[in-house]
Protein backbone atom coordinates (compact mmCIF):
# COMPACT_ATOMS: atom_id res chain seq x y z
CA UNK A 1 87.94 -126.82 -98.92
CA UNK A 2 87.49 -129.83 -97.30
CA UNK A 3 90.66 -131.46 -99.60
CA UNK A 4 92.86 -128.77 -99.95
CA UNK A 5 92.56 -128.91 -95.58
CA UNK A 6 92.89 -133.03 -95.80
CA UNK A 7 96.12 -132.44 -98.33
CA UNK A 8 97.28 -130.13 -96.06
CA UNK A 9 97.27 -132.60 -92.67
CA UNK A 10 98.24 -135.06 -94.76
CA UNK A 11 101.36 -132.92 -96.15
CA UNK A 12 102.44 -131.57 -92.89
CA UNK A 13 102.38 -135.15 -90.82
CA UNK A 14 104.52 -136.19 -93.51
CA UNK A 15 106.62 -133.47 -93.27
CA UNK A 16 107.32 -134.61 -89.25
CA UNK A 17 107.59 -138.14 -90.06
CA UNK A 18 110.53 -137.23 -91.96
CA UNK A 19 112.28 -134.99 -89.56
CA UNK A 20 112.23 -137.67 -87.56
CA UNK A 21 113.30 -140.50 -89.52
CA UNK A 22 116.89 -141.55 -88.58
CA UNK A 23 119.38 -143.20 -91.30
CA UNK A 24 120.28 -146.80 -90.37
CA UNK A 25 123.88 -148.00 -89.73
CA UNK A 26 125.30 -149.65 -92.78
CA UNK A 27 121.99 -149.83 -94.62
CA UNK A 28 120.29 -147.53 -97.21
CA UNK A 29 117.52 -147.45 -95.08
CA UNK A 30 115.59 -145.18 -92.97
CA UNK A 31 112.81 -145.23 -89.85
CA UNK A 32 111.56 -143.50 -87.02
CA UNK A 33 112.41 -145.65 -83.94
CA UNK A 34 110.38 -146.09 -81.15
CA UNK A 35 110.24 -143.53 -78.02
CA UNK A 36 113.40 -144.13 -76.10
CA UNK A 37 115.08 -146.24 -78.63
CA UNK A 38 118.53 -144.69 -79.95
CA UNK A 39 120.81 -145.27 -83.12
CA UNK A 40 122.73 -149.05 -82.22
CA UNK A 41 126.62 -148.16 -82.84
CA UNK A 42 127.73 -152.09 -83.10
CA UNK A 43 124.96 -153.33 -85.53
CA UNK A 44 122.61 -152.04 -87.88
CA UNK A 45 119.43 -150.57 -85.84
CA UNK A 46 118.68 -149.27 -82.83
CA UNK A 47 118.91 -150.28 -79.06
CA UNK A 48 117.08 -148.92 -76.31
CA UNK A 49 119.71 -149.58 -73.10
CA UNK A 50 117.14 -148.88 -70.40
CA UNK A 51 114.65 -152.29 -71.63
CA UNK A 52 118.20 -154.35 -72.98
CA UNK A 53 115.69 -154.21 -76.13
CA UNK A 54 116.89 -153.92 -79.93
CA UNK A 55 115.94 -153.28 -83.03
CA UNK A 56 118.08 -155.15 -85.87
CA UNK A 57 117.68 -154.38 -89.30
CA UNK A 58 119.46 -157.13 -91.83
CA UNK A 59 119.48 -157.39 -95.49
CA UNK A 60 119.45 -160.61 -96.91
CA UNK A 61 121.51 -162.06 -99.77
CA UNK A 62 119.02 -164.91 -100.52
CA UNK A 63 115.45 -165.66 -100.82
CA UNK A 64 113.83 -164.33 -97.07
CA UNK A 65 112.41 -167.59 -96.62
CA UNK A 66 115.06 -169.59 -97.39
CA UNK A 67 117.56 -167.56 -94.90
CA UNK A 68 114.89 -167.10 -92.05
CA UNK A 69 114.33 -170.99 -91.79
CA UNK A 70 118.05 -170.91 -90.24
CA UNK A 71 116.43 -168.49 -87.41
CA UNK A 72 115.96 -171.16 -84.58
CA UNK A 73 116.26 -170.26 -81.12
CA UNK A 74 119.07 -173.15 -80.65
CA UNK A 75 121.26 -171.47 -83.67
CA UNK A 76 120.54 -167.83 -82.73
CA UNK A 77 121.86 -169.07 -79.31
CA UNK A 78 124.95 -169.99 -80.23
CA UNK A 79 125.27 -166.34 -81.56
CA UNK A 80 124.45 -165.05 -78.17
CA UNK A 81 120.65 -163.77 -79.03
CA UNK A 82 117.73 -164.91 -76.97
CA UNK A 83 114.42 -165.22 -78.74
CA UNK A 84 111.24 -164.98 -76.69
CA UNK A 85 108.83 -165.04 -79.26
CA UNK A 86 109.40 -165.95 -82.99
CA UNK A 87 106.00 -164.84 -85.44
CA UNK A 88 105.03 -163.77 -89.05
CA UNK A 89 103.09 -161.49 -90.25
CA UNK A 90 101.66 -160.20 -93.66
CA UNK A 91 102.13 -156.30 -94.01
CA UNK A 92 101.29 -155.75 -97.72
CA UNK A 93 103.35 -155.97 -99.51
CA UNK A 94 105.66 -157.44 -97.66
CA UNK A 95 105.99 -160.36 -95.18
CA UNK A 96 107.69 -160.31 -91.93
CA UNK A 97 109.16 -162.48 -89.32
CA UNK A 98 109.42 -160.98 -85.74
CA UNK A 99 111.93 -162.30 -83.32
């Protein structure tokens, strides 16, 4: 009883994650955005107007590593983007750099 009730929580939360997944822009990827954040029309991701914050999604044509050693604040500045805070993480499998 006690799996057929756990399958059954687990089935239905999944079932509301992906209602509320949204497709993003010019990618074939998906994601539920954070609470006030809304589908970005001029890149791929989302903005949220009210904070000036943004979510950009980017796929890369080269090794990750490679590309994101380009991602200084001086060179992102000439692009017009501000970074406050540059970090990596490990989410298994796959590893991340925050900006």
């Amino acid at each position: 009883m006690k799996r057929t009730l756990s399958l059954l929580l687990i089935l239905l939360t999944t079932i509301g994650y992906a209602q509320n997944r949204q497709s993003i822009l010019g990618t074939k990827y998906a994601m539920i955005p954070p609470s006030g954040f809304e589908p970005a029309t001029n890149f791929s991701g989302f903005h949220n107007p009210s904070l000036g914050a943004s979510i950009m999604i980017s796929e890369l044509s080269a090794p990750a590593q490679k590309m994101t050693e380009a991602f200084t604040p001086e060179a992102l500045k000439k692009q017009g983007v501000h970074i406050v805070e540059k970090r990596k993480l490990r989410w298994t499998p796959f590893r991340l750099l925050i900006l």
